[in-house]
Protein backbone atom coordinates (compact mmCIF):
# COMPACT_ATOMS: atom_id res chain seq x y z
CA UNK A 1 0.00 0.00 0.00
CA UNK A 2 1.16 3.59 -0.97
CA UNK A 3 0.67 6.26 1.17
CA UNK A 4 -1.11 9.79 -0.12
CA UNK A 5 1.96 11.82 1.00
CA UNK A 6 3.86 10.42 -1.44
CA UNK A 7 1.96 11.83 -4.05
CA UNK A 8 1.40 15.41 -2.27
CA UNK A 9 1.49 17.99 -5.35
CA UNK A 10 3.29 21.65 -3.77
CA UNK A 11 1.51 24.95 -3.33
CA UNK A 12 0.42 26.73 -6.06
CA UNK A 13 2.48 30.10 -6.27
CA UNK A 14 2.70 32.94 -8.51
CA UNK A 15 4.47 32.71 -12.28
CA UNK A 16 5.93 36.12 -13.29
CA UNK A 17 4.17 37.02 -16.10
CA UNK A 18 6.89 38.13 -19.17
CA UNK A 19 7.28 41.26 -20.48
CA UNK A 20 6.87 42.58 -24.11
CA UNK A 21 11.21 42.85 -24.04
CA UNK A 22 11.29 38.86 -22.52
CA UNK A 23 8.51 37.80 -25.94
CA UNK A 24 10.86 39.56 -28.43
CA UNK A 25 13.91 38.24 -27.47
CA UNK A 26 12.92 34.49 -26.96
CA UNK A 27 12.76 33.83 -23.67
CA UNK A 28 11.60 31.44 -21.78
CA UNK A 29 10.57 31.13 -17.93
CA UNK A 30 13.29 29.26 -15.73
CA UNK A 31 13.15 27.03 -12.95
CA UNK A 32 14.40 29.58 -10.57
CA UNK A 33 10.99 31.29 -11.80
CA UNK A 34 12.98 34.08 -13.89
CA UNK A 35 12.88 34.73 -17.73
CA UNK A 36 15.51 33.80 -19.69
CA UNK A 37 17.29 33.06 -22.87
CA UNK A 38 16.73 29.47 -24.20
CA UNK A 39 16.60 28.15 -21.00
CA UNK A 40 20.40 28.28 -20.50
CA UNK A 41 21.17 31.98 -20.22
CA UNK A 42 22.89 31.86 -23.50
CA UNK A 43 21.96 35.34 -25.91
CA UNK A 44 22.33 34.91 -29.70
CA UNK A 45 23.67 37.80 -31.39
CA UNK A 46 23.73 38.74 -35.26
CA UNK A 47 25.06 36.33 -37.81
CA UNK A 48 27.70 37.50 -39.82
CA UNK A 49 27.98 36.64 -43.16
CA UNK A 50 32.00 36.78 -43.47
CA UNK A 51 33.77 39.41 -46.08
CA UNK A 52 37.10 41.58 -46.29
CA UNK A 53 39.95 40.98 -43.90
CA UNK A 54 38.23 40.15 -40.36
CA UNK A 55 34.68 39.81 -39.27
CA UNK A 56 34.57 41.60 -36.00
CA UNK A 57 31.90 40.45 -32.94
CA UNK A 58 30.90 43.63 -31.21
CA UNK A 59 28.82 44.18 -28.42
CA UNK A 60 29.84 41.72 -25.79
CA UNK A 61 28.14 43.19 -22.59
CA UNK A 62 30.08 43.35 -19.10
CA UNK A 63 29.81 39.68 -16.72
CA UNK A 64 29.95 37.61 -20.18
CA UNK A 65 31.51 34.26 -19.13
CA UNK A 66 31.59 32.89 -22.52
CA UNK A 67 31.17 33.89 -25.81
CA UNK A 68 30.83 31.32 -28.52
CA UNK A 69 30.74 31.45 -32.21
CA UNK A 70 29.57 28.30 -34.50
CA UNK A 71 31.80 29.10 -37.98
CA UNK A 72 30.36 27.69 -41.06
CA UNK A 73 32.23 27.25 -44.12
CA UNK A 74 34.55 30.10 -43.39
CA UNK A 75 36.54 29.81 -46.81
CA UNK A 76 39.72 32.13 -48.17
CA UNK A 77 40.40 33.39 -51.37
CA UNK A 78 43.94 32.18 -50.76
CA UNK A 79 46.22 29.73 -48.72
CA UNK A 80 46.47 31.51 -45.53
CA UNK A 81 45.87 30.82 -41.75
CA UNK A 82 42.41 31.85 -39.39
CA UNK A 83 43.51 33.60 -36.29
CA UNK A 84 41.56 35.35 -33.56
CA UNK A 85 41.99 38.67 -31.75
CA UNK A 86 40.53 39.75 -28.60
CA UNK A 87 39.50 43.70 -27.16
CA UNK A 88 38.16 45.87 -25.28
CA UNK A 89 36.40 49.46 -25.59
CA UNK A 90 39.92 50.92 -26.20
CA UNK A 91 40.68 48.53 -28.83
CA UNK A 92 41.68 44.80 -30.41
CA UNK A 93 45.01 43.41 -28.50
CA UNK A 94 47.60 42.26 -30.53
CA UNK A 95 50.62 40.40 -28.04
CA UNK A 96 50.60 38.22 -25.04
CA UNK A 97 48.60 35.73 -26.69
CA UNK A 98 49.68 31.85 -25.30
CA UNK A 99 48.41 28.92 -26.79
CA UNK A 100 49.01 25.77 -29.15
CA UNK A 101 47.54 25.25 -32.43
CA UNK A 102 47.76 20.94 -33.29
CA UNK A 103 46.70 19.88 -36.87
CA UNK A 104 45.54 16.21 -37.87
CA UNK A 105 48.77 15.92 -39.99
CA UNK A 106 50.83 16.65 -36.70
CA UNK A 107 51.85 19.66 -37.44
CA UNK A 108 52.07 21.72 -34.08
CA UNK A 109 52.16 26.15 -34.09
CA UNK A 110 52.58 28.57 -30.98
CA UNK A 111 51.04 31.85 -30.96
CA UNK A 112 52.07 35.16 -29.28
CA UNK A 113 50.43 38.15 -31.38
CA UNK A 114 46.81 36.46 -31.78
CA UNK A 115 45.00 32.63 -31.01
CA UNK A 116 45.77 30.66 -34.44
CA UNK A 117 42.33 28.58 -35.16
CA UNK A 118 43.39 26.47 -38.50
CA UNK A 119 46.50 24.93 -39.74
CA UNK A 120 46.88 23.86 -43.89
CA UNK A 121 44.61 25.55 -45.18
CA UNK A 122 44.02 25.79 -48.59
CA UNK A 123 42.41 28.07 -50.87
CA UNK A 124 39.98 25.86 -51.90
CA UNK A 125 38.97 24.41 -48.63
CA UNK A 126 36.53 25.61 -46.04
CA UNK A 127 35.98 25.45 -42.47
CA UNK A 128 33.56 24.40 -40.25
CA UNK A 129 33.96 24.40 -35.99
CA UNK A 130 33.19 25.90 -32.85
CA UNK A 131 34.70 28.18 -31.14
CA UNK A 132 34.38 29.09 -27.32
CA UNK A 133 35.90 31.63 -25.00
CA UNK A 134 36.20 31.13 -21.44
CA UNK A 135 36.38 33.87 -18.65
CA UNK A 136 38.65 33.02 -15.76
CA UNK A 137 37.98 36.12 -13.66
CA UNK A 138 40.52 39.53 -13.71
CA UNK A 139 40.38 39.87 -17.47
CA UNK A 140 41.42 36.35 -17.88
CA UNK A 141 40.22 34.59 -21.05
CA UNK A 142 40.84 31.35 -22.46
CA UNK A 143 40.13 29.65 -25.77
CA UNK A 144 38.95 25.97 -26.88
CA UNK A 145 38.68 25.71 -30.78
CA UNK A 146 37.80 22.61 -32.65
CA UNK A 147 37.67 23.14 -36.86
CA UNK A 148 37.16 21.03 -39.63
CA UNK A 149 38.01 21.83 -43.27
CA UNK A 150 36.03 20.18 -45.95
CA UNK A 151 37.78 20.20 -49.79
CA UNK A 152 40.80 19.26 -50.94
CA UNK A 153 43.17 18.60 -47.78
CA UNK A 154 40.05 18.15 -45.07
CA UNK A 155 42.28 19.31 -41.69
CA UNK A 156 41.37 19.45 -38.97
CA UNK A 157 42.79 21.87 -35.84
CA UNK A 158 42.24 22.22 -32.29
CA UNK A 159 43.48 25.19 -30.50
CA UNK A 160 43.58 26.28 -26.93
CA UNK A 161 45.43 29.18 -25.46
CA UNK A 162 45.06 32.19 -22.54
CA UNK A 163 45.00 35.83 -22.81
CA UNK A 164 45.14 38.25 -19.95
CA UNK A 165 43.05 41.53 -21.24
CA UNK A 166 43.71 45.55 -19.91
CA UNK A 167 39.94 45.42 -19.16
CA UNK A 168 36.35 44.08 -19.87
CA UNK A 169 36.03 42.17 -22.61
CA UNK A 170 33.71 43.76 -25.64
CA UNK A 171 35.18 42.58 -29.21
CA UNK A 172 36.69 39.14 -31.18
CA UNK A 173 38.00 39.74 -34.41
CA UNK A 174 38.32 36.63 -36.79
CA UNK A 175 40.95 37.39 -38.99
CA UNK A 176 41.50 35.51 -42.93
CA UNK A 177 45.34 35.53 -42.47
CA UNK A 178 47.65 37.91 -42.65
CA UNK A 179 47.57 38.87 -46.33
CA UNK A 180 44.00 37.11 -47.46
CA UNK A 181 40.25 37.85 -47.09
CA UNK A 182 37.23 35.88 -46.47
CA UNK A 183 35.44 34.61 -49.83
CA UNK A 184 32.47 32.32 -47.96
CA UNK A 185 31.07 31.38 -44.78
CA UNK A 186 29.13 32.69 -41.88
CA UNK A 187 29.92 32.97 -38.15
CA UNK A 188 27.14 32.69 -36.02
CA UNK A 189 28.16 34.31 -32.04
CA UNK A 190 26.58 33.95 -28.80
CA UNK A 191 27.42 34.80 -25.14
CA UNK A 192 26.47 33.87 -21.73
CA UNK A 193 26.13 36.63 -18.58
């Protein structure tokens, strides 16, 4: 025999009703009884369909403690490398980069000046991967990157590195090399608060 308690249901209480601001942007009521983003805290931000030299990710608000960007079929006009830069309101920061850039054909890069995300790649081959920066606390941000290229050489690169910031973090550049520009692809960022 089963006792009634066991199946007690909880006092009703109160659901916050959302705003017109919580309907437009997509969220959704948490268990904590607060409205958020998909459930997870995580905030899309614009697409960017990828052209020129960089494609720059503006807007990251103050207490981020992630940003992530999905890249799909980033592709170069020529044979160059992918690299990432990270700023701040008084601009992009270009030394005291640390981190390790490994390729599938073993092939192994450091980086100082900027986080390398691809190794081998070819003109005619694009990427595909996920990126995602980590906050550590005091300006302290670290990066996980897995990429696949599709076309004629199919790499594949994983990179992780650290990079102490002057202050808040509020812009990621993705660069097309140092002498080539984006010809395809679209890089699709997010952040968490």
């Amino acid at each position: 025999r089963i006792s009634p308690d066991v199946f007690s249901v909880p006092a009703a209480g109160l659901v916050p009703a959302p705003t017109s601001g919580d309907v437009s942007a997509g969220r959704v009521l948490s268990a904590a009884g607060t409205w958020i983003v998909n459930g997870r805290g995580r905030t899309p931000m614009t697409a960017q369909a990828v052209s020129g030299s960089y494609a720059e990710i503006s807007g990251i608000p103050a207490g981020t403690t992630e940003v992530s960007m999905i890249l799909a079929g980033l592709s170069l006009a020529g044979a160059q490398e992918m690299y990432i830069q990270l700023g701040t309101t008084s601009g992009i920061e270009a030394a005291d980069y640390s981190g390790l850039v490994r390729a599938d054909s073993g092939f192994n890069a450091s980086f100082t000046t900027y986080f390398q995300i691809t190794r081998g790649l070819a003109a005619s081959e694009a990427y595909w991967g996920r990126i995602v920066l980590f906050h550590q606390g005091s300006n302290v941000w670290t990066l996980h990157s897995n990429m696949q290229g599709v076309g004629s050489e199919n790499h594949g690169a994983v990179a992780t590195g650290v990079k102490t910031l002057a202050s808040t973090l509020t812009r990621v550049r993705v660069y097309a090399g140092a002498s080539s520009t984006f010809d395809a692809g679209t890089i699709y960022p997010s952040y968490w608060a």
